[in-house]
Structure formats: C-alpha cells, structure tokens
PDB file of N, CA and C in Angstrom:
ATOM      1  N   UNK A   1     -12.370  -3.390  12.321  1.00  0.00           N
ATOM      2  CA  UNK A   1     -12.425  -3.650  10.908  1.00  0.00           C
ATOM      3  C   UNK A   1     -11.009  -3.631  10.337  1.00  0.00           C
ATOM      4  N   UNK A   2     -10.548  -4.448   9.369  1.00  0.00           N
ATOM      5  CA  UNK A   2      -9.586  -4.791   8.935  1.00  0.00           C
ATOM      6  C   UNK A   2      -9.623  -4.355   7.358  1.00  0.00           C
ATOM      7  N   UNK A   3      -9.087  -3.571   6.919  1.00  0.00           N
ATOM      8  CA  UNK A   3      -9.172  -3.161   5.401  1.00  0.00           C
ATOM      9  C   UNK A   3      -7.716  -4.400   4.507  1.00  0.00           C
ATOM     10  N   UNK A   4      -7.889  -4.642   3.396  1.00  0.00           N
ATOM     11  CA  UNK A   4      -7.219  -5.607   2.529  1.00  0.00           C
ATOM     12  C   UNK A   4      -6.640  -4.746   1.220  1.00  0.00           C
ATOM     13  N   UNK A   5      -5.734  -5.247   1.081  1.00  0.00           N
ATOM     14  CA  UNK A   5      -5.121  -4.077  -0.684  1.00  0.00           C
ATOM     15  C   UNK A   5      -4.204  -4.999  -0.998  1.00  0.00           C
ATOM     16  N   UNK A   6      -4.754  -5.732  -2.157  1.00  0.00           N
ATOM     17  CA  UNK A   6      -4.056  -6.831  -2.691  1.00  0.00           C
ATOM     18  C   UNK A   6      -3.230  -6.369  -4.016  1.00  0.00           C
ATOM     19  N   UNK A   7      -2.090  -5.971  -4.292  1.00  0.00           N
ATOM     20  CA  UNK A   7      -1.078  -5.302  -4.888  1.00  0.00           C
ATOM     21  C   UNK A   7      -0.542  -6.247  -6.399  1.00  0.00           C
ATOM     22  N   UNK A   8      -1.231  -7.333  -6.474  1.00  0.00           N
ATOM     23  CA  UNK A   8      -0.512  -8.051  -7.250  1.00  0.00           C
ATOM     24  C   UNK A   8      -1.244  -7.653  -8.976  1.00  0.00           C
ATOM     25  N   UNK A   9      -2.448  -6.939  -9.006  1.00  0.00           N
ATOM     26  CA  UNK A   9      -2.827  -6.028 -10.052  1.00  0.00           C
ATOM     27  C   UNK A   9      -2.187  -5.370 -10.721  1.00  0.00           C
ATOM     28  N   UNK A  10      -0.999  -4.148  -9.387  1.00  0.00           N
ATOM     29  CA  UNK A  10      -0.598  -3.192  -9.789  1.00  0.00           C
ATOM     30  C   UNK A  10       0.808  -3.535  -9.973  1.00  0.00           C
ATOM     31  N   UNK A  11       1.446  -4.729 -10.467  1.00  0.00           N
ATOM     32  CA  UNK A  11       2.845  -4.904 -10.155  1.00  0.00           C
ATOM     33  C   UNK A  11       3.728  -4.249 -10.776  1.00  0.00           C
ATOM     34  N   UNK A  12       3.033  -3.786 -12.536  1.00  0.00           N
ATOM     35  CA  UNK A  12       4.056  -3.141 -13.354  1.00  0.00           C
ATOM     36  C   UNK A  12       3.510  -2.097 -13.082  1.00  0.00           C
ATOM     37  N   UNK A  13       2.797  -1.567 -12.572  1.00  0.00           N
ATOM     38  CA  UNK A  13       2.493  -0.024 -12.526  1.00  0.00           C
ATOM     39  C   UNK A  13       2.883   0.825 -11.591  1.00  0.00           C
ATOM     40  N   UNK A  14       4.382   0.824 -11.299  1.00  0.00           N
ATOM     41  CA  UNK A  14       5.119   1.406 -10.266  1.00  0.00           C
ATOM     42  C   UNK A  14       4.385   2.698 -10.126  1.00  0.00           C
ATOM     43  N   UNK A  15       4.180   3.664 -10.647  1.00  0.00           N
ATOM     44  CA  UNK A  15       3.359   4.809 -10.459  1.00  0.00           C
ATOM     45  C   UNK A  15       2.685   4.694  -9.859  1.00  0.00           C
ATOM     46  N   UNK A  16       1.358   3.901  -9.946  1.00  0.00           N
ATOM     47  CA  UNK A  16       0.107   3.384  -9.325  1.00  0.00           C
ATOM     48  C   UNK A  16      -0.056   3.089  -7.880  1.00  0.00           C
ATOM     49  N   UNK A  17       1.128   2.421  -7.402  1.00  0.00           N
ATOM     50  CA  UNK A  17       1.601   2.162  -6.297  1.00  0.00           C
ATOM     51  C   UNK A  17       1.702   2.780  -5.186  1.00  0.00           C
ATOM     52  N   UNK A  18       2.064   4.239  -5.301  1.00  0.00           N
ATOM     53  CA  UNK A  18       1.837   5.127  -3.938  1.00  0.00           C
ATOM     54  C   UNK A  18       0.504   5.897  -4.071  1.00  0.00           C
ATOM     55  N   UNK A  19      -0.152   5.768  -5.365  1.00  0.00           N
ATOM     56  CA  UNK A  19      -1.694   6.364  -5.479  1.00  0.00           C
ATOM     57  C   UNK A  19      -2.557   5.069  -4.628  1.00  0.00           C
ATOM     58  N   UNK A  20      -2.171   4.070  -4.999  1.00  0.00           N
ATOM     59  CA  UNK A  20      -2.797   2.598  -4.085  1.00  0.00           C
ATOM     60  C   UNK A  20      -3.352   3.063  -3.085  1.00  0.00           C
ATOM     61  N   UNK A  21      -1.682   2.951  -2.373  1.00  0.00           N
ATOM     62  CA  UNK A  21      -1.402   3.089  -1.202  1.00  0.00           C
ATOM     63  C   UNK A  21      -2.128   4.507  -0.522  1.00  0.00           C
ATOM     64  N   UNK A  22      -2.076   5.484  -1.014  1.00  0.00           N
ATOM     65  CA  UNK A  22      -2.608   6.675  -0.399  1.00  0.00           C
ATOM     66  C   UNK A  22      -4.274   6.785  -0.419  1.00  0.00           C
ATOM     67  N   UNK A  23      -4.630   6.086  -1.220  1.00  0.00           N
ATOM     68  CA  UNK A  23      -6.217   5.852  -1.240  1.00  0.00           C
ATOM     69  C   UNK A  23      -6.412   5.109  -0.153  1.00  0.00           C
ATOM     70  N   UNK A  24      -5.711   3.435   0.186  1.00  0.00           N
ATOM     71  CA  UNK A  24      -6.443   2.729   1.586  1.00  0.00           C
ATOM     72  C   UNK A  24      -6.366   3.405   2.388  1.00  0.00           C
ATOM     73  N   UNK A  25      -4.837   4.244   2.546  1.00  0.00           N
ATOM     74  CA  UNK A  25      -4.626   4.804   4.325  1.00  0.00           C
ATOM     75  C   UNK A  25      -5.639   5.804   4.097  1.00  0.00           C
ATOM     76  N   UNK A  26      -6.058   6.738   3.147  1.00  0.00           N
ATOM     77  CA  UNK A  26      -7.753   7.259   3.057  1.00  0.00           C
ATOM     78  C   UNK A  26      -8.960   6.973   3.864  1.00  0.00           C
ATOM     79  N   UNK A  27      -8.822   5.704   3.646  1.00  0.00           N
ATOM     80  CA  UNK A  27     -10.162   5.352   3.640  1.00  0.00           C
ATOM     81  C   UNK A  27      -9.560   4.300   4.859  1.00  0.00           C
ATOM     82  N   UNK A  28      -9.169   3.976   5.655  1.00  0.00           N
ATOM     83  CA  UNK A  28      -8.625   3.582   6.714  1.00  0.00           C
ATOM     84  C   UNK A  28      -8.915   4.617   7.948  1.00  0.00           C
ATOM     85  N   UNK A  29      -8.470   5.738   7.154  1.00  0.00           N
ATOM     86  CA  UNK A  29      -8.857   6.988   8.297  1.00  0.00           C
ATOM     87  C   UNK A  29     -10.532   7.367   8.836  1.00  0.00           C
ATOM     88  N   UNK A  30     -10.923   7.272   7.123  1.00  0.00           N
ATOM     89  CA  UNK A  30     -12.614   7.489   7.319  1.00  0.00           C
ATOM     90  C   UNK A  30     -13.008   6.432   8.223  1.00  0.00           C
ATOM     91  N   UNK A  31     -12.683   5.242   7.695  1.00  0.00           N
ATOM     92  CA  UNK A  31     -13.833   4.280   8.252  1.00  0.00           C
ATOM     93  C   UNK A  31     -12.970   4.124   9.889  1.00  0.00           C
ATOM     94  N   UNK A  32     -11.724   4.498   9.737  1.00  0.00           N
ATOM     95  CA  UNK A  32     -11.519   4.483  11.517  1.00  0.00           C
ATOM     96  C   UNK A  32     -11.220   2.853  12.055  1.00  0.00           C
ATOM     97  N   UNK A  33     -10.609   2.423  11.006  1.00  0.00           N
ATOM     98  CA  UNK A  33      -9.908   1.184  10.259  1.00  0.00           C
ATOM     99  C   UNK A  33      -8.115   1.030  11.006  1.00  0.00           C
ATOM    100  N   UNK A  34      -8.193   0.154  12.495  1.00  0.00           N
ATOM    101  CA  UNK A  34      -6.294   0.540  12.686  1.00  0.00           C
ATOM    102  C   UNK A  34      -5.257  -0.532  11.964  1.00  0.00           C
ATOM    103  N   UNK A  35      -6.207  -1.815  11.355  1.00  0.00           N
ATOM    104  CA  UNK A  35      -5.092  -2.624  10.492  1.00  0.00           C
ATOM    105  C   UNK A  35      -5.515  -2.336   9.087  1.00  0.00           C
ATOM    106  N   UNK A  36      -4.545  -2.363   8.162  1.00  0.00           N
ATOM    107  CA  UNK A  36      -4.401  -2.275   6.884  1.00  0.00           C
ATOM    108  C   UNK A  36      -3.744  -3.789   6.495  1.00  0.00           C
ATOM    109  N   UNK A  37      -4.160  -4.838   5.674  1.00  0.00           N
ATOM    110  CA  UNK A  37      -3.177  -5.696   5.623  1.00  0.00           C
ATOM    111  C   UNK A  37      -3.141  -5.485   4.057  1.00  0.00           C
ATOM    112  N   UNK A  38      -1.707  -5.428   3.741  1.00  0.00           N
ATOM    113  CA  UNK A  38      -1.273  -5.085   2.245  1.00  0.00           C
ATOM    114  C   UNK A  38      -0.234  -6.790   1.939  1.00  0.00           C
ATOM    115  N   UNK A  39      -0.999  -7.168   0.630  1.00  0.00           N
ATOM    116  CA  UNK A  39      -0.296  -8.087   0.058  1.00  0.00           C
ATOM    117  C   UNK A  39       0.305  -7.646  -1.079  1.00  0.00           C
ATOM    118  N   UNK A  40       1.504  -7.883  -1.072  1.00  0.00           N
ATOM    119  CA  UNK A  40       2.536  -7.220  -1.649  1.00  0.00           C
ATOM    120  C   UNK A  40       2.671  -7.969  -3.762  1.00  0.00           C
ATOM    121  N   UNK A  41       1.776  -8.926  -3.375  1.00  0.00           N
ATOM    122  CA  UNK A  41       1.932 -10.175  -4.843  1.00  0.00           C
ATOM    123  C   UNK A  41       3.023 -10.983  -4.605  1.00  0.00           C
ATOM    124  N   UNK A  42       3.402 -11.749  -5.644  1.00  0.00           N
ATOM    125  CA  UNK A  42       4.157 -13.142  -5.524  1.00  0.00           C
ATOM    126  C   UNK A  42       5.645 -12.564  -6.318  1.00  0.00           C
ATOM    127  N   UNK A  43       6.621 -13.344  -6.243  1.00  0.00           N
ATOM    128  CA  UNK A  43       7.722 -13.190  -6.707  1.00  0.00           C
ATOM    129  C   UNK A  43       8.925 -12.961  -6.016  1.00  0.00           C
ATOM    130  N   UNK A  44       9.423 -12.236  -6.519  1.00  0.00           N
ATOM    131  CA  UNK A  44      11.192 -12.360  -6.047  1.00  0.00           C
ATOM    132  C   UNK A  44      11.063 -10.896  -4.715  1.00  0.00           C
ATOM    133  N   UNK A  45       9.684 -10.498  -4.353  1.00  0.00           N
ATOM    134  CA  UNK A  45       9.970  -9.534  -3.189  1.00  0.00           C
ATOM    135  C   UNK A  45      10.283  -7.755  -3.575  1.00  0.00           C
ATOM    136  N   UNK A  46      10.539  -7.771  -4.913  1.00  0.00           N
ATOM    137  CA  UNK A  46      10.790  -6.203  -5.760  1.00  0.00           C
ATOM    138  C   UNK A  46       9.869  -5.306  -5.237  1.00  0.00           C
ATOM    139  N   UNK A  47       8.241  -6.199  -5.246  1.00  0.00           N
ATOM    140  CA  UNK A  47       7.349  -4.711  -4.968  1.00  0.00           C
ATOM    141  C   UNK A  47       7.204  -4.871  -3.641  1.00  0.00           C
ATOM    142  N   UNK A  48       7.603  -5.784  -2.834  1.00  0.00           N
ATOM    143  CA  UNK A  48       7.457  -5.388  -1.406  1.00  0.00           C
ATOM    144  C   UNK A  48       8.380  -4.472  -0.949  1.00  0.00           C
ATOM    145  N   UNK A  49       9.520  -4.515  -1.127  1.00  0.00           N
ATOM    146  CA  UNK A  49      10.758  -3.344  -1.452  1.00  0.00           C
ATOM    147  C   UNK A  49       9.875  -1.856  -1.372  1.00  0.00           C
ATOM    148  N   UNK A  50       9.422  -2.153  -3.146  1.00  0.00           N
ATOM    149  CA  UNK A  50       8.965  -0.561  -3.250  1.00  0.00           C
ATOM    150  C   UNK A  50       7.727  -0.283  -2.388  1.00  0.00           C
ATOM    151  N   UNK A  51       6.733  -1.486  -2.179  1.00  0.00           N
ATOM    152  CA  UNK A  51       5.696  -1.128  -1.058  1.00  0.00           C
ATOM    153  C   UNK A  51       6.745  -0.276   0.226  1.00  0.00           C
ATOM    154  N   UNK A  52       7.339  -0.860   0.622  1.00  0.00           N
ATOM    155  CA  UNK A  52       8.446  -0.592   1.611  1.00  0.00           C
ATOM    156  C   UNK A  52       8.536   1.332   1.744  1.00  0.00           C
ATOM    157  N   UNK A  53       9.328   1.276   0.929  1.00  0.00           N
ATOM    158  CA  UNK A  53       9.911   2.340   0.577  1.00  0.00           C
ATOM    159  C   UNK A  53       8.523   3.797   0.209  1.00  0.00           C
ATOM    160  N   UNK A  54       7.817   3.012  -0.516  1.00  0.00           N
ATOM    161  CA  UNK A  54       6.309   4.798  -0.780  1.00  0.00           C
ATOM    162  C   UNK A  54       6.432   4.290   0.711  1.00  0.00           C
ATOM    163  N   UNK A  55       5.470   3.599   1.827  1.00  0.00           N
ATOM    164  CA  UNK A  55       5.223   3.979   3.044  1.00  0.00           C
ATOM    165  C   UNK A  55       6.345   4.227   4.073  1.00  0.00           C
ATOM    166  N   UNK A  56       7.601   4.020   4.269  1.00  0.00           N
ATOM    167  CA  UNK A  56       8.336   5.090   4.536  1.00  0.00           C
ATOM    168  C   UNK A  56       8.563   6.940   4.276  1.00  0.00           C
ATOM    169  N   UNK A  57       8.058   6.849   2.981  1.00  0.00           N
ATOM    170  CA  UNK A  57       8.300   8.263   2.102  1.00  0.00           C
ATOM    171  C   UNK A  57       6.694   9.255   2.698  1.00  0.00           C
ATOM    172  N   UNK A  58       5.807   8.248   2.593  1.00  0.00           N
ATOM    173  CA  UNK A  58       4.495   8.655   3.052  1.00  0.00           C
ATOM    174  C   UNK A  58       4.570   9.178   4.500  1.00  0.00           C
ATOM    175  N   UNK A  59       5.015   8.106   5.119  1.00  0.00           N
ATOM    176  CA  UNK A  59       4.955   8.386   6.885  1.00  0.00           C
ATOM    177  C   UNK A  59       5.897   9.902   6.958  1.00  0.00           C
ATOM    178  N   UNK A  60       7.109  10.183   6.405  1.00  0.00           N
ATOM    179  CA  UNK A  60       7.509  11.147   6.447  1.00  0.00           C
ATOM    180  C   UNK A  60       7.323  12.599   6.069  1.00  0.00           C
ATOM    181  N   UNK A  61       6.170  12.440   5.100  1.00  0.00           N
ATOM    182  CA  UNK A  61       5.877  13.794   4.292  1.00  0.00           C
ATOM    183  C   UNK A  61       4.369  13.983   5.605  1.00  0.00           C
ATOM    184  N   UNK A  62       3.893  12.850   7.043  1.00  0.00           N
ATOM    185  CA  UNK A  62       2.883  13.464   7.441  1.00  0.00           C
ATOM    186  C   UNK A  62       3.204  14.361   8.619  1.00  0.00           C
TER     187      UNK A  62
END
C-alpha cells in the first residue's frame, strides 16, 4: 500500500507542515505502509525545501 499527502493545501501554512507530515508517517506506521509519496505543490520549489528540511529534522529527533 502506497499512502499520498498532497501538500499544495498547506502551502502558506508553514506551521501545518511538520504536523502534515507527522500525521502520514503515523499512519504509515499503523497501516504498515513502506512508500509515502509526498507532493510537494507547484511553484518555484520553496515548500519542497521546507518539506526537505521538517523530514530531515524528524528523522533526527527518532
């Protein structure tokens, strides 16, 4: 099973963004889920950056 988290909702809501994110890898774990595919939204690449950066920060605080 392949879980989806389409990011282009949350673009101004930088806050929102590592709460997103910490809810799929959640529920990735439950359902026992090994791809996550995260679309980052359209534009100049800013929130793929910060996507970038919470799951670096994430992987490190586990």
């Amino acid at each position: 099973m392949k879980l989806k988290l389409d990011l282009y909702d949350t673009y101004n809501k930088g806050d929102r963004i590592e709460d997103t994110l910490n809810g799929i890898i959640r529920e990735a774990v439950e359902k026992k889920s090994p791809i996550i595919k995260i679309i980052p939204g359209r534009g100049s690449g800013q929130l793929k950056k910060k996507v970038g950066y919470v799951l670096n920060s994430i992987l490190f605080r586990v």
